[in-house]
PDB file of N, CA and C in Angstrom:
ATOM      1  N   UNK A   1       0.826  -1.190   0.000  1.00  0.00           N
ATOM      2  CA  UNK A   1       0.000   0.000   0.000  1.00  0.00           C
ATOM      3  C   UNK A   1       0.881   1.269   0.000  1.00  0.00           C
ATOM      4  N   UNK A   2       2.116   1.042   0.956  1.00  0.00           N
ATOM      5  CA  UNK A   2       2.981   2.433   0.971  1.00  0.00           C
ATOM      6  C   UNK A   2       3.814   2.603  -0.608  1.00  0.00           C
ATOM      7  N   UNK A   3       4.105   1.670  -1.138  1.00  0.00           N
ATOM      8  CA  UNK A   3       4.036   1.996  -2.734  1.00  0.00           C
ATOM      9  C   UNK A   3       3.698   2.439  -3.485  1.00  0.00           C
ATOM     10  N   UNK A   4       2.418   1.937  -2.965  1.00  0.00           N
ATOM     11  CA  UNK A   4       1.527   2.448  -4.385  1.00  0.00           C
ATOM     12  C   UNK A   4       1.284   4.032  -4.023  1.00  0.00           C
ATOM     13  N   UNK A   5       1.066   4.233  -3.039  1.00  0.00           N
ATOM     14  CA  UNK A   5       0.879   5.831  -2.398  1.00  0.00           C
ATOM     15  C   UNK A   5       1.679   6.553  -2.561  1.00  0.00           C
ATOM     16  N   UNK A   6       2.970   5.950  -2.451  1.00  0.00           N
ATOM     17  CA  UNK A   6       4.191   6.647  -2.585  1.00  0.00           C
ATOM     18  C   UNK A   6       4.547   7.090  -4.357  1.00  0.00           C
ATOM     19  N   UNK A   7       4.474   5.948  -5.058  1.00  0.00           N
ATOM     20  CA  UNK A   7       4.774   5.800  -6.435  1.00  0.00           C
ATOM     21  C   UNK A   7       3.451   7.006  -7.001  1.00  0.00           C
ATOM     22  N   UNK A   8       2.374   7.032  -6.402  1.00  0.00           N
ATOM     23  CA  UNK A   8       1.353   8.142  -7.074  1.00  0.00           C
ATOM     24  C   UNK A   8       1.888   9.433  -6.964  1.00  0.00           C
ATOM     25  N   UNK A   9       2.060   9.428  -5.691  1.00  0.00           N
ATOM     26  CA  UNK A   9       2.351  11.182  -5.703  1.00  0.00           C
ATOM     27  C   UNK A   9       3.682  11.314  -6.376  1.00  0.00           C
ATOM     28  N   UNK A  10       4.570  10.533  -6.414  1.00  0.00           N
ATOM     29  CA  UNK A  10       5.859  11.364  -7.027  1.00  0.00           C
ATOM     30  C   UNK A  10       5.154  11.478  -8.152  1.00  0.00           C
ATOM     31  N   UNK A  11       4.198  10.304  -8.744  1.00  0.00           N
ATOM     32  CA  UNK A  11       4.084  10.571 -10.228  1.00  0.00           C
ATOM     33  C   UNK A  11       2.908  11.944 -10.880  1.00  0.00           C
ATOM     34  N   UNK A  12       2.441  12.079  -9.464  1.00  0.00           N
ATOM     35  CA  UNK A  12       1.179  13.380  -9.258  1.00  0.00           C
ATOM     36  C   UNK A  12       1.997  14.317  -9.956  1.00  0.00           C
ATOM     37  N   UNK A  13       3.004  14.546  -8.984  1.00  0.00           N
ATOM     38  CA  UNK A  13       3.532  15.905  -8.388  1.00  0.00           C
ATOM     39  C   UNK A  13       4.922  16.071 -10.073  1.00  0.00           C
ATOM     40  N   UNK A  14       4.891  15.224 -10.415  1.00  0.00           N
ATOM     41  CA  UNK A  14       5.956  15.522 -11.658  1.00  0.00           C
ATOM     42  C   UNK A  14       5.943  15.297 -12.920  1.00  0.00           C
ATOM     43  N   UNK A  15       6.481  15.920 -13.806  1.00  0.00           N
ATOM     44  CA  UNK A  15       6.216  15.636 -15.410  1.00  0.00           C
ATOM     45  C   UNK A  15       7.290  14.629 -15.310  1.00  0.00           C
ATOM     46  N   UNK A  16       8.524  14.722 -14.811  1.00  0.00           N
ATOM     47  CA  UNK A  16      10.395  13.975 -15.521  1.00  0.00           C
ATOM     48  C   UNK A  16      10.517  12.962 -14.653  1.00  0.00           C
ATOM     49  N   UNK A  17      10.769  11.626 -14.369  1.00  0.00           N
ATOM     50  CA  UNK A  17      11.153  11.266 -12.940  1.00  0.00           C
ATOM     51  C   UNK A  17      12.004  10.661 -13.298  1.00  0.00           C
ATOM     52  N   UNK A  18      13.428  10.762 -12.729  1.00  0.00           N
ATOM     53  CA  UNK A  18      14.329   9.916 -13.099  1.00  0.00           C
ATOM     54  C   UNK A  18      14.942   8.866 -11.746  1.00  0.00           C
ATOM     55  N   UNK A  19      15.508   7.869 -12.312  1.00  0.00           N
ATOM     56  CA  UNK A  19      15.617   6.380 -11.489  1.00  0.00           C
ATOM     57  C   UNK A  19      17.008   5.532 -11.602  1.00  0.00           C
ATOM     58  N   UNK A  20      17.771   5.551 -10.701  1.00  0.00           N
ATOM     59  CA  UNK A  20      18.955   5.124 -10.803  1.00  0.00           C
ATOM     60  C   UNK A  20      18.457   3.235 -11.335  1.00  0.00           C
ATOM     61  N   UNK A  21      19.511   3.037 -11.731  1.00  0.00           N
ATOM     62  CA  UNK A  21      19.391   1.313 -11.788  1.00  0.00           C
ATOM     63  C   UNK A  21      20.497   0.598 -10.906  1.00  0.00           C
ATOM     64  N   UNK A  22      19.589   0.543  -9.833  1.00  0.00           N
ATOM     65  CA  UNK A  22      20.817   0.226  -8.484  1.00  0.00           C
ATOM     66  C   UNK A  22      20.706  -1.540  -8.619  1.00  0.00           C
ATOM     67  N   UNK A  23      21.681  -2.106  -8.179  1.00  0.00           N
ATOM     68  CA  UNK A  23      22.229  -3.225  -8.167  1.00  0.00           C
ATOM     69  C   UNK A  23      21.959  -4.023  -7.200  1.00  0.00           C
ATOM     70  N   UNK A  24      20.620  -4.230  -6.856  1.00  0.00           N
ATOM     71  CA  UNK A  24      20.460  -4.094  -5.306  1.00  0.00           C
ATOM     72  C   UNK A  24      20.932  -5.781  -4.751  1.00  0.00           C
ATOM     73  N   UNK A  25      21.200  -6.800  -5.479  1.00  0.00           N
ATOM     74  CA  UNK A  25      21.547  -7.821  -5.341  1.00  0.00           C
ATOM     75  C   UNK A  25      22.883  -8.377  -5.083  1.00  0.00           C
ATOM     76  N   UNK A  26      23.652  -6.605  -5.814  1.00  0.00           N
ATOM     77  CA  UNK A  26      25.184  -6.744  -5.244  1.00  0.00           C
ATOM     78  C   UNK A  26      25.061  -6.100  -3.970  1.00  0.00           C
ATOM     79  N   UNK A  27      24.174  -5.240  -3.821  1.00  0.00           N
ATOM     80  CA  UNK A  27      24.257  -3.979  -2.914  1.00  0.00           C
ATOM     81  C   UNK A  27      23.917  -5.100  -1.364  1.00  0.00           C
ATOM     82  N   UNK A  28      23.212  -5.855  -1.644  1.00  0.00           N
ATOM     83  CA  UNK A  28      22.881  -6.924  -0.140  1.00  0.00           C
ATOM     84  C   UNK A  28      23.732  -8.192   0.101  1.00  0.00           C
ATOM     85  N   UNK A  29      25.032  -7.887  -0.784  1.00  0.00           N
ATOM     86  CA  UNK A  29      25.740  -8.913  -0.251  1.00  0.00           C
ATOM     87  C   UNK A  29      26.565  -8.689   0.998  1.00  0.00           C
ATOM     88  N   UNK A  30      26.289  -6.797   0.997  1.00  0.00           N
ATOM     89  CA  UNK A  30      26.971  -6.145   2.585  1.00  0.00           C
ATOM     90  C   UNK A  30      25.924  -6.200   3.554  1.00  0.00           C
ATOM     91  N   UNK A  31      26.363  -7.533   4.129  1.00  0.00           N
ATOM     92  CA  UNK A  31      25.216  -7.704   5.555  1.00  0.00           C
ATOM     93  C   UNK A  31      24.767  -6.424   6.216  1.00  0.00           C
ATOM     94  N   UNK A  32      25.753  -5.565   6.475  1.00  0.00           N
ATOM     95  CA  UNK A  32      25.219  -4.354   7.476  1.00  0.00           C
ATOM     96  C   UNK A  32      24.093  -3.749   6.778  1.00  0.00           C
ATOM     97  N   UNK A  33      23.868  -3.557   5.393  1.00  0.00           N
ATOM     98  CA  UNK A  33      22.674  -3.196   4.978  1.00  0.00           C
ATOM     99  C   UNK A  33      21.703  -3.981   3.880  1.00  0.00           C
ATOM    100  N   UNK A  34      22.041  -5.101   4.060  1.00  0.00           N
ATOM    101  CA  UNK A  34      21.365  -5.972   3.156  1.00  0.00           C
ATOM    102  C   UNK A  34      19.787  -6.300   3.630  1.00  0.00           C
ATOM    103  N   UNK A  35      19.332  -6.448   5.480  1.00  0.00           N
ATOM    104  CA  UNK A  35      18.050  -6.349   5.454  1.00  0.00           C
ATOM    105  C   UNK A  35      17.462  -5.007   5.194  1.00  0.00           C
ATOM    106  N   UNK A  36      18.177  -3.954   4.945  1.00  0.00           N
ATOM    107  CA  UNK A  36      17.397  -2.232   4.953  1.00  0.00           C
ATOM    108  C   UNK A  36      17.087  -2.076   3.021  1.00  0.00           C
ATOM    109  N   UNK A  37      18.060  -2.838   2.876  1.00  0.00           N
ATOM    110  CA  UNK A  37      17.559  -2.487   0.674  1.00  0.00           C
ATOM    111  C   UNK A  37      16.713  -3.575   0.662  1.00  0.00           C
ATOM    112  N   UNK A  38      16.366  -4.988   1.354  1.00  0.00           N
ATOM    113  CA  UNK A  38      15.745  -5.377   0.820  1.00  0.00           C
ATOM    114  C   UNK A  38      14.156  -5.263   1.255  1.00  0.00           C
ATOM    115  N   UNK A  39      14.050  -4.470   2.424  1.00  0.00           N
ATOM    116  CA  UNK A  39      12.818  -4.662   3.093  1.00  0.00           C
ATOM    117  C   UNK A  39      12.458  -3.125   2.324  1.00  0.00           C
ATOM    118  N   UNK A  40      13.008  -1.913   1.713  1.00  0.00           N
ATOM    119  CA  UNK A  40      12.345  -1.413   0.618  1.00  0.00           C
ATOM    120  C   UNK A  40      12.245  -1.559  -0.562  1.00  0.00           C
ATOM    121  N   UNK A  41      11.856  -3.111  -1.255  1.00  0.00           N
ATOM    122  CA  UNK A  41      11.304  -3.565  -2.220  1.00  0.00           C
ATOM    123  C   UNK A  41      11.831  -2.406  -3.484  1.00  0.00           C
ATOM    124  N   UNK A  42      13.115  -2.016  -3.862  1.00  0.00           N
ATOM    125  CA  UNK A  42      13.183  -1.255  -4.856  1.00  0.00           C
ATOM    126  C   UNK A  42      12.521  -1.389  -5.906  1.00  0.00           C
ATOM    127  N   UNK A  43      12.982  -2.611  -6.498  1.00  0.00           N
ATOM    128  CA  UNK A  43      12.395  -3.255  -7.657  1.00  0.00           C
ATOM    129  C   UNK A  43      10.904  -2.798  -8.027  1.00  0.00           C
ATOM    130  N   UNK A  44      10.105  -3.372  -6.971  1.00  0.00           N
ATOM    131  CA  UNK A  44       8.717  -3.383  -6.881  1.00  0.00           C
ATOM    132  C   UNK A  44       8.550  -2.013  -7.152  1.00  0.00           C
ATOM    133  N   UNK A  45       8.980  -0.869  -5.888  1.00  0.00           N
ATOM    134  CA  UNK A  45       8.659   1.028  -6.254  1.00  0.00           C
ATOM    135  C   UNK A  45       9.306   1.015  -7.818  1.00  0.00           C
ATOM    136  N   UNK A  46      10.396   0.606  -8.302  1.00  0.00           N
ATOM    137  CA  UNK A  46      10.716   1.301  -9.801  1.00  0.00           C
ATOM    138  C   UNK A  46       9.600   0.817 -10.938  1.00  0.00           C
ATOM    139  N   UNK A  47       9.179  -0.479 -10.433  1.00  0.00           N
ATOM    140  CA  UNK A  47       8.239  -1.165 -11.456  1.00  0.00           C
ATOM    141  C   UNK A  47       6.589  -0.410 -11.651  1.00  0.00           C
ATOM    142  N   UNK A  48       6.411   0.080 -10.190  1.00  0.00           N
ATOM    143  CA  UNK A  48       5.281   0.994 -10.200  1.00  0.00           C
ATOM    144  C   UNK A  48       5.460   2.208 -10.573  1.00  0.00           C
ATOM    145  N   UNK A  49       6.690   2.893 -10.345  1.00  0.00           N
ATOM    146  CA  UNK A  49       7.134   4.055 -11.176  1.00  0.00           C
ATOM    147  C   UNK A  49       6.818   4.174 -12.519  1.00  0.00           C
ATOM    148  N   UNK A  50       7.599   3.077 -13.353  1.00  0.00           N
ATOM    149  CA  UNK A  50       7.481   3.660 -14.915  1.00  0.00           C
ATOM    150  C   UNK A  50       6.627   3.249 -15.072  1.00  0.00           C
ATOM    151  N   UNK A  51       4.877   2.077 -14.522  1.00  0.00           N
ATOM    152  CA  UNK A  51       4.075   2.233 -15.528  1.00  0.00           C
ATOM    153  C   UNK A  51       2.792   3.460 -15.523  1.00  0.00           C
ATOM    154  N   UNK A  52       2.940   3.333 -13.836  1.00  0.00           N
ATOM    155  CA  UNK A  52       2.076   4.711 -13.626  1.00  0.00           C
ATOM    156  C   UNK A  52       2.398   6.269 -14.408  1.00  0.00           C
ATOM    157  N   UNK A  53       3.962   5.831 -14.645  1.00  0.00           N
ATOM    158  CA  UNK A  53       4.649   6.997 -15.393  1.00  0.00           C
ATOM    159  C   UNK A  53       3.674   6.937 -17.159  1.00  0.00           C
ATOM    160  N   UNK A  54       3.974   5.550 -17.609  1.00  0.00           N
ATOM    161  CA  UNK A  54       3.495   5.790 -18.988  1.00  0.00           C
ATOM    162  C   UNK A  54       2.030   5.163 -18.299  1.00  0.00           C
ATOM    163  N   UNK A  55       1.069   5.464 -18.096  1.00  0.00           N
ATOM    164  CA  UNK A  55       0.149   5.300 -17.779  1.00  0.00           C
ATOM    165  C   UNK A  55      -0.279   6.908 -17.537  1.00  0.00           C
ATOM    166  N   UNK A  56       0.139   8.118 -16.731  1.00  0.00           N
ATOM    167  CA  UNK A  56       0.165   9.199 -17.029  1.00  0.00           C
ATOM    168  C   UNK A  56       0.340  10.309 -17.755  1.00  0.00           C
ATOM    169  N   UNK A  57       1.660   9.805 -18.534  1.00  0.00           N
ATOM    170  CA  UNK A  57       2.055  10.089 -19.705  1.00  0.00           C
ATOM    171  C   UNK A  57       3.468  11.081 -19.074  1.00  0.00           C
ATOM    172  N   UNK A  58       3.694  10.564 -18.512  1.00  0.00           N
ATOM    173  CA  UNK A  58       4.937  11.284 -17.310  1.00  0.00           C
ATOM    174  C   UNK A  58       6.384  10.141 -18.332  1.00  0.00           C
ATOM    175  N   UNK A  59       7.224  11.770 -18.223  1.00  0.00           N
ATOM    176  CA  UNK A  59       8.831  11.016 -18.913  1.00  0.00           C
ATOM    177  C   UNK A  59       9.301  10.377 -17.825  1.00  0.00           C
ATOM    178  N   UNK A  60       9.911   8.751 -18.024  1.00  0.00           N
ATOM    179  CA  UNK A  60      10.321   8.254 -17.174  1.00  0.00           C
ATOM    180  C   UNK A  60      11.554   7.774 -17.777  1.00  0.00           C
ATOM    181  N   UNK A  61      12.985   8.118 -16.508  1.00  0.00           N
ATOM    182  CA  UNK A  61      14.243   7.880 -16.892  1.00  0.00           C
ATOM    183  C   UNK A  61      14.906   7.193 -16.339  1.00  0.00           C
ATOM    184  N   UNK A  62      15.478   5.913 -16.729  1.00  0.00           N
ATOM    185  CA  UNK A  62      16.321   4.597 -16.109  1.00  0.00           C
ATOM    186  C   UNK A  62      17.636   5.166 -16.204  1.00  0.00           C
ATOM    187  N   UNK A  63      18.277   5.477 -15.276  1.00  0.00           N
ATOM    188  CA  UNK A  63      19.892   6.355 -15.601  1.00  0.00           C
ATOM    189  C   UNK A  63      20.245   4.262 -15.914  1.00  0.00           C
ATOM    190  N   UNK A  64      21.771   4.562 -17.084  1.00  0.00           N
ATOM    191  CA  UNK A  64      22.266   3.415 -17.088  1.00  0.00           C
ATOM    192  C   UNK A  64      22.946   3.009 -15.969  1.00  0.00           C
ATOM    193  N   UNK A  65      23.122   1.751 -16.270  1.00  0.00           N
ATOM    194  CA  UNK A  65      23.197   1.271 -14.390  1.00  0.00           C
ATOM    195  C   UNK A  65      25.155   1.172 -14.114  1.00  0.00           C
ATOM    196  N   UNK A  66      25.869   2.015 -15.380  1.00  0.00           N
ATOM    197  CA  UNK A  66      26.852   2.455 -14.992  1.00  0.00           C
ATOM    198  C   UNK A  66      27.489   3.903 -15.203  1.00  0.00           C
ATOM    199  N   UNK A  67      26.240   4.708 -15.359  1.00  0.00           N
ATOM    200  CA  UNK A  67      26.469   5.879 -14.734  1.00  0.00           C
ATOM    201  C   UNK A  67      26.391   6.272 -13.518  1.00  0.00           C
ATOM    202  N   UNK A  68      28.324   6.800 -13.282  1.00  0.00           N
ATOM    203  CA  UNK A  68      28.270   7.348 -11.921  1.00  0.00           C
ATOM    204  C   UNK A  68      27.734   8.603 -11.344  1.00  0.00           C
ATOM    205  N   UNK A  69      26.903   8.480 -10.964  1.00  0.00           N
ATOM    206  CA  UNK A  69      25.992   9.796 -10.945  1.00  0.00           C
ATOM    207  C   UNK A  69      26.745  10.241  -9.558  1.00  0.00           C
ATOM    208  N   UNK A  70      27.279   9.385  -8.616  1.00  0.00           N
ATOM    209  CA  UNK A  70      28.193  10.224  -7.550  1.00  0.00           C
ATOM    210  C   UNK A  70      29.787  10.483  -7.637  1.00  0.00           C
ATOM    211  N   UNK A  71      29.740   9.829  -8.498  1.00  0.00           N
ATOM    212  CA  UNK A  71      31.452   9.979  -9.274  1.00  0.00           C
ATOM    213  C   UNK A  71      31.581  11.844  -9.978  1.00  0.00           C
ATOM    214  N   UNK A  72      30.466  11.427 -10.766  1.00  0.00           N
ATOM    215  CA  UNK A  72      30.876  12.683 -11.697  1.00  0.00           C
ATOM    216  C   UNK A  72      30.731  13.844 -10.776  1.00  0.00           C
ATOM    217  N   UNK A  73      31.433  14.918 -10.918  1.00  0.00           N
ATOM    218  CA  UNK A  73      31.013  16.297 -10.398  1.00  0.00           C
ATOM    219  C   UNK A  73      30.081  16.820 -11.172  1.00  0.00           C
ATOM    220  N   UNK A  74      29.233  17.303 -10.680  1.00  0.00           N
ATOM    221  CA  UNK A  74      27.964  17.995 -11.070  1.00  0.00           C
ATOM    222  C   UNK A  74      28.170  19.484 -11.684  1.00  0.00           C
ATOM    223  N   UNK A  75      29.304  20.205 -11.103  1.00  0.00           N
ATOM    224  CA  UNK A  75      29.739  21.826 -11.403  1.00  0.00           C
ATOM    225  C   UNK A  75      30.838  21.799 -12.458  1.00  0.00           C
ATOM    226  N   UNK A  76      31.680  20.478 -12.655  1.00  0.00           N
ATOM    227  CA  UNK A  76      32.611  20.888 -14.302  1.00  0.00           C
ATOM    228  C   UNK A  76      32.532  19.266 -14.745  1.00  0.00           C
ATOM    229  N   UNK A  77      32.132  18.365 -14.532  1.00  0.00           N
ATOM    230  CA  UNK A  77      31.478  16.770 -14.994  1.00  0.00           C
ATOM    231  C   UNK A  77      32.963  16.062 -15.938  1.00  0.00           C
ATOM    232  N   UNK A  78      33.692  16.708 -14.369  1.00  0.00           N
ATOM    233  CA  UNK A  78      34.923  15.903 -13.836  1.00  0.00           C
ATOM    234  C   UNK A  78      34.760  14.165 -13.460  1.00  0.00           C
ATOM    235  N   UNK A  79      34.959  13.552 -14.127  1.00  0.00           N
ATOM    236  CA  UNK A  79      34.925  12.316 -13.767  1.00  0.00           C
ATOM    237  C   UNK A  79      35.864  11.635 -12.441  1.00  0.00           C
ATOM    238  N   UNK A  80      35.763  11.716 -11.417  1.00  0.00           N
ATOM    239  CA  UNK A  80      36.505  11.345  -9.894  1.00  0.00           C
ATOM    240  C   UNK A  80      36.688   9.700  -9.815  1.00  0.00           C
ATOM    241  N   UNK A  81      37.179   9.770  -8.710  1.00  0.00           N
ATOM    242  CA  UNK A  81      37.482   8.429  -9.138  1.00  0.00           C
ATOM    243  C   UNK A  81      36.542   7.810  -7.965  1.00  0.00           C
ATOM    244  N   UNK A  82      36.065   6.292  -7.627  1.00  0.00           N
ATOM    245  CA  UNK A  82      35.170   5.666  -7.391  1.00  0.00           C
ATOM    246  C   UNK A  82      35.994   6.019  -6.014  1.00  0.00           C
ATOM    247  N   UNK A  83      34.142   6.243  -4.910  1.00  0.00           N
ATOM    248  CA  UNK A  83      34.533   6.628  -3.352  1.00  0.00           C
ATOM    249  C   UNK A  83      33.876   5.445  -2.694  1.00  0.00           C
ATOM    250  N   UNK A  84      34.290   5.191  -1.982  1.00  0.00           N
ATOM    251  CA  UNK A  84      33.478   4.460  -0.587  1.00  0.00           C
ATOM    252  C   UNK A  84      32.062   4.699  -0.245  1.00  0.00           C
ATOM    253  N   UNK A  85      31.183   3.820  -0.136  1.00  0.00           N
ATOM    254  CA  UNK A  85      30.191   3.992   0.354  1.00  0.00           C
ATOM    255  C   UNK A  85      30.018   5.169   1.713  1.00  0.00           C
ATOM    256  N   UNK A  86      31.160   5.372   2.515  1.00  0.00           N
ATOM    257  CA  UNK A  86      31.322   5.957   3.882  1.00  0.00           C
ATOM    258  C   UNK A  86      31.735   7.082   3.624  1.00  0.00           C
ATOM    259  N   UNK A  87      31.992   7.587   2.174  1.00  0.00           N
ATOM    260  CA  UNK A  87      32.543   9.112   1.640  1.00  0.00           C
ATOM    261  C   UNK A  87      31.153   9.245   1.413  1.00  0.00           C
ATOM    262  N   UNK A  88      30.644  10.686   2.239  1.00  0.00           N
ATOM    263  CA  UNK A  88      29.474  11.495   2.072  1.00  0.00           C
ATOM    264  C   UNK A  88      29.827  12.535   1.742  1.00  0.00           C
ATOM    265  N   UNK A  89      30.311  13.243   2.009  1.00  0.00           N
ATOM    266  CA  UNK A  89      31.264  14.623   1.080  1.00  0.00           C
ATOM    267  C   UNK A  89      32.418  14.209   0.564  1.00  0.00           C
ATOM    268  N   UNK A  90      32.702  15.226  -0.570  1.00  0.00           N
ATOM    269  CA  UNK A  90      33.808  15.228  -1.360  1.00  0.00           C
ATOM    270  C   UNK A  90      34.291  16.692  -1.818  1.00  0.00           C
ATOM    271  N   UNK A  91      35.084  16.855  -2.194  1.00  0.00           N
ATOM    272  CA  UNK A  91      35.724  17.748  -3.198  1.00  0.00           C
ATOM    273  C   UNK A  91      36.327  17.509  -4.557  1.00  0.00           C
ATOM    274  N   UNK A  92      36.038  18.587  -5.166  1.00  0.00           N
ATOM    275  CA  UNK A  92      36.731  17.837  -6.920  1.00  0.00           C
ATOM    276  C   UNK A  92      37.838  18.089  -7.359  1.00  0.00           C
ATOM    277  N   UNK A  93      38.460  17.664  -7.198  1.00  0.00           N
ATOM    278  CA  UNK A  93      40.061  17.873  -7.421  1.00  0.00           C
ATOM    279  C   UNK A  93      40.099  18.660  -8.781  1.00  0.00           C
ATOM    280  N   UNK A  94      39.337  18.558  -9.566  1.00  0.00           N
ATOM    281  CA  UNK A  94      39.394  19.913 -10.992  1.00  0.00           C
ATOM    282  C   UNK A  94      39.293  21.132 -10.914  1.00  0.00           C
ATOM    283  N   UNK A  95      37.683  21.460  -9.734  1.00  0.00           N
ATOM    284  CA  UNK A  95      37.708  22.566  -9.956  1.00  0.00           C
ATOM    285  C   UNK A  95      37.019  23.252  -8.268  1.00  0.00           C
ATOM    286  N   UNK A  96      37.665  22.343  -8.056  1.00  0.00           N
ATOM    287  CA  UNK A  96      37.481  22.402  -6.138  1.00  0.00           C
ATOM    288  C   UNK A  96      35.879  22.733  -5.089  1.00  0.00           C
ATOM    289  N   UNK A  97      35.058  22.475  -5.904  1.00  0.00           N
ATOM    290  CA  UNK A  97      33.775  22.608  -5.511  1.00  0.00           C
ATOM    291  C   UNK A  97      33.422  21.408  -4.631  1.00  0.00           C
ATOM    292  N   UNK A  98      32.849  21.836  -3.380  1.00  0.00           N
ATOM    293  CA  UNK A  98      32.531  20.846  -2.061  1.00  0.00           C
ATOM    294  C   UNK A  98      31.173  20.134  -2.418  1.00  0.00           C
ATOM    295  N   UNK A  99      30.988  18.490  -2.750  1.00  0.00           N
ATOM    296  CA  UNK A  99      29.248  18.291  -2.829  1.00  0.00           C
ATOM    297  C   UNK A  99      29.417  17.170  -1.770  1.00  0.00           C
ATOM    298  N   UNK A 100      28.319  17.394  -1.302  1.00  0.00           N
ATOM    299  CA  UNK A 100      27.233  16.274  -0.329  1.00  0.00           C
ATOM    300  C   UNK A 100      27.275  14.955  -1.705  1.00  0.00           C
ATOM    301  N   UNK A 101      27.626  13.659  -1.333  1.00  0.00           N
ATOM    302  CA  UNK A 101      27.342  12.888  -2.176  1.00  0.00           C
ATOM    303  C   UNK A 101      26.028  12.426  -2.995  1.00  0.00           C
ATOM    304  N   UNK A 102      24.970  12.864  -2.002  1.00  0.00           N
ATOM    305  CA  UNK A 102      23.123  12.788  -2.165  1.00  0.00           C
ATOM    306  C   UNK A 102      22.606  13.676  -3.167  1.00  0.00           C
ATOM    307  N   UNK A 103      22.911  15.155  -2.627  1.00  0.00           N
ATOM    308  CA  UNK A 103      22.360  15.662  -3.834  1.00  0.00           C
ATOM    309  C   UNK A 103      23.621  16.027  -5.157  1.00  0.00           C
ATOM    310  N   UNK A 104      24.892  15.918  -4.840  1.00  0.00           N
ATOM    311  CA  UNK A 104      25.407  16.209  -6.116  1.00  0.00           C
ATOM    312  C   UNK A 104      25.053  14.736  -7.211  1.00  0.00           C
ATOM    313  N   UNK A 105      24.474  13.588  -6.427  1.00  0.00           N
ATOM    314  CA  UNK A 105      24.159  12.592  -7.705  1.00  0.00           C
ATOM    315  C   UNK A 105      22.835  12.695  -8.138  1.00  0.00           C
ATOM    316  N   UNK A 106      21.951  13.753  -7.063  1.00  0.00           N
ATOM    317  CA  UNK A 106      20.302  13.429  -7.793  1.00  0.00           C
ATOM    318  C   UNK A 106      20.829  14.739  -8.804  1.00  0.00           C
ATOM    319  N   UNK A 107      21.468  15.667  -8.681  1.00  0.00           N
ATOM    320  CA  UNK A 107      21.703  17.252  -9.717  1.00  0.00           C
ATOM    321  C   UNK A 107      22.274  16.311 -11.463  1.00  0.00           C
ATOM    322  N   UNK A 108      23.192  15.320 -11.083  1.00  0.00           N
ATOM    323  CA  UNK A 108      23.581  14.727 -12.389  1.00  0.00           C
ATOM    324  C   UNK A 108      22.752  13.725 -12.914  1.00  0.00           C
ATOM    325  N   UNK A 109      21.236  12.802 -11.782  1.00  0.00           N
ATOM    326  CA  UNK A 109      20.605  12.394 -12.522  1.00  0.00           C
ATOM    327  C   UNK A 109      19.339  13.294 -13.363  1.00  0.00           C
ATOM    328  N   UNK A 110      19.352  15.296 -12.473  1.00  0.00           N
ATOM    329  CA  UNK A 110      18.220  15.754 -13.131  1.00  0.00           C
ATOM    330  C   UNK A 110      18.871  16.133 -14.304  1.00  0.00           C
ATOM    331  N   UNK A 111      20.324  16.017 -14.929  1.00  0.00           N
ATOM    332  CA  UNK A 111      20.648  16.918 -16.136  1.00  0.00           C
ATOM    333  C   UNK A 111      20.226  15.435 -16.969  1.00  0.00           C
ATOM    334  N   UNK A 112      20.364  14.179 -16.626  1.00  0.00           N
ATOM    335  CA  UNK A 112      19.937  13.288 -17.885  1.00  0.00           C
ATOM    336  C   UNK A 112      18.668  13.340 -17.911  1.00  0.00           C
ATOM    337  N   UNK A 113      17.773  14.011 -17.443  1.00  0.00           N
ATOM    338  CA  UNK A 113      16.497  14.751 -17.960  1.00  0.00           C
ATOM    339  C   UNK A 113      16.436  15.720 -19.024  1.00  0.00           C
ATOM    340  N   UNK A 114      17.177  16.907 -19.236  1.00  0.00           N
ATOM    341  CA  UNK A 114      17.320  17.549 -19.876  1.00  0.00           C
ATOM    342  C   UNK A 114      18.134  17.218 -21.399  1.00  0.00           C
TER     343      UNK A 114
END
């Protein structure tokens, strides 16, 4: 039920929605968080995503599932090199701009909207 509720309103509230293609089968082979990805059913929310999406007529975007959307810098799309799950900030060694790892990867999944 929290799916489907959930999957409506993002799809209410937006024309673009874009959707990483996370790995979540590699991602739970790390016990410390393997019951937390799997008890939010990704799969299931992305699957209700894109049809309610084309069912609305809402653009729906699968980033490829090896774009680093936290790799790249978002301010000169400096390619960095792969961080640790436990790196939450960074700096870009190109052009020295500080990002939060969270939103500098949702800013590079809203430009593959555009």
């Amino acid at each position: 039920d929290f799916l489907h509720k959930l999957s409506r309103r993002i799809v209410d509230e937006n024309q673009v929605i874009v959707v990483e293609t996370l790995k979540s089968k590699d991602m739970m082979k790390d016990h410390k968080v393997a019951k937390s990805i799997g008890d939010v059913s990704w799969h299931e929310f992305v699957r209700q995503l894109e049809y309610k999406s084309n069912f609305y007529r809402r653009t729906f975007i699968k980033a490829d599932p090896w774009f680093a959307s936290t790799q790249i810098c978002s301010s000169c799309g400096e390619k960095g090199q792969k961080k640790a799950m436990d790196v939450r900030e960074w700096t870009c060694t190109h052009c020295s701009v500080h990002h939060d790892r969270e939103i500098n990867a949702s800013i590079n999944l809203l430009m593959l909207a555009n």
